[in-house]
C-alpha atoms as a PDB file:
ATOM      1  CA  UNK A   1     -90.313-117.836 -93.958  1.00  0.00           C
ATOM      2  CA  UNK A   2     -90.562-117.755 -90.151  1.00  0.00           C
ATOM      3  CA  UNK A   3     -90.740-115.920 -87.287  1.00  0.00           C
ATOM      4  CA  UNK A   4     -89.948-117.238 -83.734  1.00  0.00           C
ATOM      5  CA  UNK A   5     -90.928-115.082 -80.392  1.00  0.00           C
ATOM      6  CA  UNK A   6     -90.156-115.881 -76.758  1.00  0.00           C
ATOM      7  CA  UNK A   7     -92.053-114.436 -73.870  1.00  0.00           C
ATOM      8  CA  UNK A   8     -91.888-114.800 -70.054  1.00  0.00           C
ATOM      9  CA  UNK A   9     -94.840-117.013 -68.672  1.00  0.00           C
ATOM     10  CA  UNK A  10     -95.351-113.997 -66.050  1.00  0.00           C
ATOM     11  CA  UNK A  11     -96.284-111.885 -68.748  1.00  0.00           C
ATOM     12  CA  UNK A  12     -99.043-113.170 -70.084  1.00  0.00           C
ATOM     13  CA  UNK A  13    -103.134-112.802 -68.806  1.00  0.00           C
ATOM     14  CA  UNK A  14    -103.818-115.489 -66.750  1.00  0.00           C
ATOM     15  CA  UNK A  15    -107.106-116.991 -69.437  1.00  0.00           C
ATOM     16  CA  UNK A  16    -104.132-117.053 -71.927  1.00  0.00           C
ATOM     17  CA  UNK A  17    -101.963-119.071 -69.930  1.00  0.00           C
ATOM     18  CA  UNK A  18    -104.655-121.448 -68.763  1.00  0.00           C
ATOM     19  CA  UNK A  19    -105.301-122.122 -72.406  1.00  0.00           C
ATOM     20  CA  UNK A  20    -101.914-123.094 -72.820  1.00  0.00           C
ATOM     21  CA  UNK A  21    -100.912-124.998 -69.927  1.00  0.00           C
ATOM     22  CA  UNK A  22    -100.174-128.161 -70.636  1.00  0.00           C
ATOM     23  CA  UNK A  23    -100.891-128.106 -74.524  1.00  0.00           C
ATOM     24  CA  UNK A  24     -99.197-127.902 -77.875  1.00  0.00           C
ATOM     25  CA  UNK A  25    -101.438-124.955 -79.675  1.00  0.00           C
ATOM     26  CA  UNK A  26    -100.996-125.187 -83.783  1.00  0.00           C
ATOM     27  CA  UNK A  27    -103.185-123.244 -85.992  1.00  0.00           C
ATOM     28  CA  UNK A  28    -102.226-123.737 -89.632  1.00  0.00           C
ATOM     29  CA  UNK A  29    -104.752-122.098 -92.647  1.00  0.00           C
ATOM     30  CA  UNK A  30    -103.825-121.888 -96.263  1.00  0.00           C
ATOM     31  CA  UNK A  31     -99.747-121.035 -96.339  1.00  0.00           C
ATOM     32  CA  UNK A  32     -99.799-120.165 -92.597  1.00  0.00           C
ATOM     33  CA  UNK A  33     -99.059-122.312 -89.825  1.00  0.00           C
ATOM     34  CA  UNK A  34     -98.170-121.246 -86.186  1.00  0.00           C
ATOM     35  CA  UNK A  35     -97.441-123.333 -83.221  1.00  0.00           C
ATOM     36  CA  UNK A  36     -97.483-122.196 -78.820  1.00  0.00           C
ATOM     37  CA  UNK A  37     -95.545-124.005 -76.162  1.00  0.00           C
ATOM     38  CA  UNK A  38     -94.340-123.439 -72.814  1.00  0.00           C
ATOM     39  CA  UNK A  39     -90.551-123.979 -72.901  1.00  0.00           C
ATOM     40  CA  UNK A  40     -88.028-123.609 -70.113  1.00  0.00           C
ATOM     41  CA  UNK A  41     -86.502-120.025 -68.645  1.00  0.00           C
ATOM     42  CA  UNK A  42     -82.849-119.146 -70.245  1.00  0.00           C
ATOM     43  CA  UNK A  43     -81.876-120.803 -66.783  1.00  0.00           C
ATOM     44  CA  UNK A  44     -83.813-124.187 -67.600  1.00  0.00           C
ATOM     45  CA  UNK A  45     -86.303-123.622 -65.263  1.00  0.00           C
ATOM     46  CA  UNK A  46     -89.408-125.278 -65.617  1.00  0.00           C
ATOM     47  CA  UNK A  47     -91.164-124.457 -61.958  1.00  0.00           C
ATOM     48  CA  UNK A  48     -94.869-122.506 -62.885  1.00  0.00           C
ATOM     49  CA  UNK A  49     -94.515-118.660 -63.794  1.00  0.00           C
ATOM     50  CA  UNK A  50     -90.546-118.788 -64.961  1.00  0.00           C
ATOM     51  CA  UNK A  51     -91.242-120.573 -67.815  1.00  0.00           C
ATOM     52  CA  UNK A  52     -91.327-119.083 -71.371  1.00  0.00           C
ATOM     53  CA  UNK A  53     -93.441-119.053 -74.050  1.00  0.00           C
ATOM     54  CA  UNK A  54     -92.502-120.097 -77.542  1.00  0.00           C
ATOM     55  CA  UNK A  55     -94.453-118.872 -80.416  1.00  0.00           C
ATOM     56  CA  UNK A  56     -93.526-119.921 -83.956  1.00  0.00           C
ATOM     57  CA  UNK A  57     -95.315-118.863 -87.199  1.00  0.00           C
ATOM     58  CA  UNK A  58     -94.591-119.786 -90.761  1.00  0.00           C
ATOM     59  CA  UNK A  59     -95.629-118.604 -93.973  1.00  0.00           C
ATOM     60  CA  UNK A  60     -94.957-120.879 -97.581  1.00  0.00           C
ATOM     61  CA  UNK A  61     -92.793-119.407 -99.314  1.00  0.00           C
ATOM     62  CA  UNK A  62     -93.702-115.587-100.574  1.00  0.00           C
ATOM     63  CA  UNK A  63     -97.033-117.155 -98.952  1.00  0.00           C
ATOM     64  CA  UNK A  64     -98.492-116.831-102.795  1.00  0.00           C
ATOM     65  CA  UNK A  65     -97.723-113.146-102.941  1.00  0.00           C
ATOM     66  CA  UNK A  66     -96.273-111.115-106.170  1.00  0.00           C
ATOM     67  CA  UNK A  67     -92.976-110.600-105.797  1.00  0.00           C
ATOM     68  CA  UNK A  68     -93.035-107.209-105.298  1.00  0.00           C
ATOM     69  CA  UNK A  69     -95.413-107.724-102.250  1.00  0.00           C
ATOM     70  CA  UNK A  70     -93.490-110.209-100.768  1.00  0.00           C
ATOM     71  CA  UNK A  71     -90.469-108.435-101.244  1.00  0.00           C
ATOM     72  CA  UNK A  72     -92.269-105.611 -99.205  1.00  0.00           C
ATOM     73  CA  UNK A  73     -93.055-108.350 -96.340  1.00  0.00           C
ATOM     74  CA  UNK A  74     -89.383-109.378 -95.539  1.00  0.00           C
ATOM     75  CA  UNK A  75     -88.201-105.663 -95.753  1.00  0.00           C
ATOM     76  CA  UNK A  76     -87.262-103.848 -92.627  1.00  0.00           C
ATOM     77  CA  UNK A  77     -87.149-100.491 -93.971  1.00  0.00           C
ATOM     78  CA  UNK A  78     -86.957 -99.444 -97.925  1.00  0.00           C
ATOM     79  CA  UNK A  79     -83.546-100.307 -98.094  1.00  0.00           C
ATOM     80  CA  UNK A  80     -82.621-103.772 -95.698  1.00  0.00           C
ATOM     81  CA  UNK A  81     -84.739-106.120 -95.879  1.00  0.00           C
ATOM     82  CA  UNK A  82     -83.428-109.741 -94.213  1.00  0.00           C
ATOM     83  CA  UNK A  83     -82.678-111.700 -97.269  1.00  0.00           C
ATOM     84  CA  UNK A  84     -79.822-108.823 -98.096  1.00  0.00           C
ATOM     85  CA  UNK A  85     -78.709-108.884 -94.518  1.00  0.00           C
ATOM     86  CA  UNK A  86     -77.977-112.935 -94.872  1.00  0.00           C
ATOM     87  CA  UNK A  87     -75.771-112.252 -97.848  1.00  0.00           C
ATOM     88  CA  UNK A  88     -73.620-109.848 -96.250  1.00  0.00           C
END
């Protein structure tokens, strides 16, 4: 399971974005991994401060939870959760 996130450069504190600059961030743990990059604005602008952000972080699959917990996990509210949204 994944999650990807997009945010404009602008937005973040300036200590975060130094940190970043220039580097592919991963962080990976047991059944966790997540990855930061600057990527280019929707326009493909790549000039300081209109870049983006891109955050990805990815969990093994049911990340060693029950089933019932992971079940809870992917579920937007008690009666969509995403995998029943992809069947439809």
């Amino acid at each position: 399971m994944a999650w990807r996130g997009l945010e404009p450069e602008s937005a973040l504190p300036g200590d975060l974005l130094e940190l970043l600059t220039g580097r592919f961030t991963f962080f990976g743990s047991d059944g966790l991994q997540m990855l930061c990059y600057l990527v280019p604005s929707p326009d493909g602008e790549l000039t300081e401060g209109s870049r983006r952000v891109n955050t990805r972080r990815r969990h093994s699959a049911a990340g060693g939870l029950p089933p019932v917990e992971f079940e809870r996990t992917i579920t937007e509210t008690p009666s969509r959760s995403h995998q029943k949204d992809r069947a439809a």
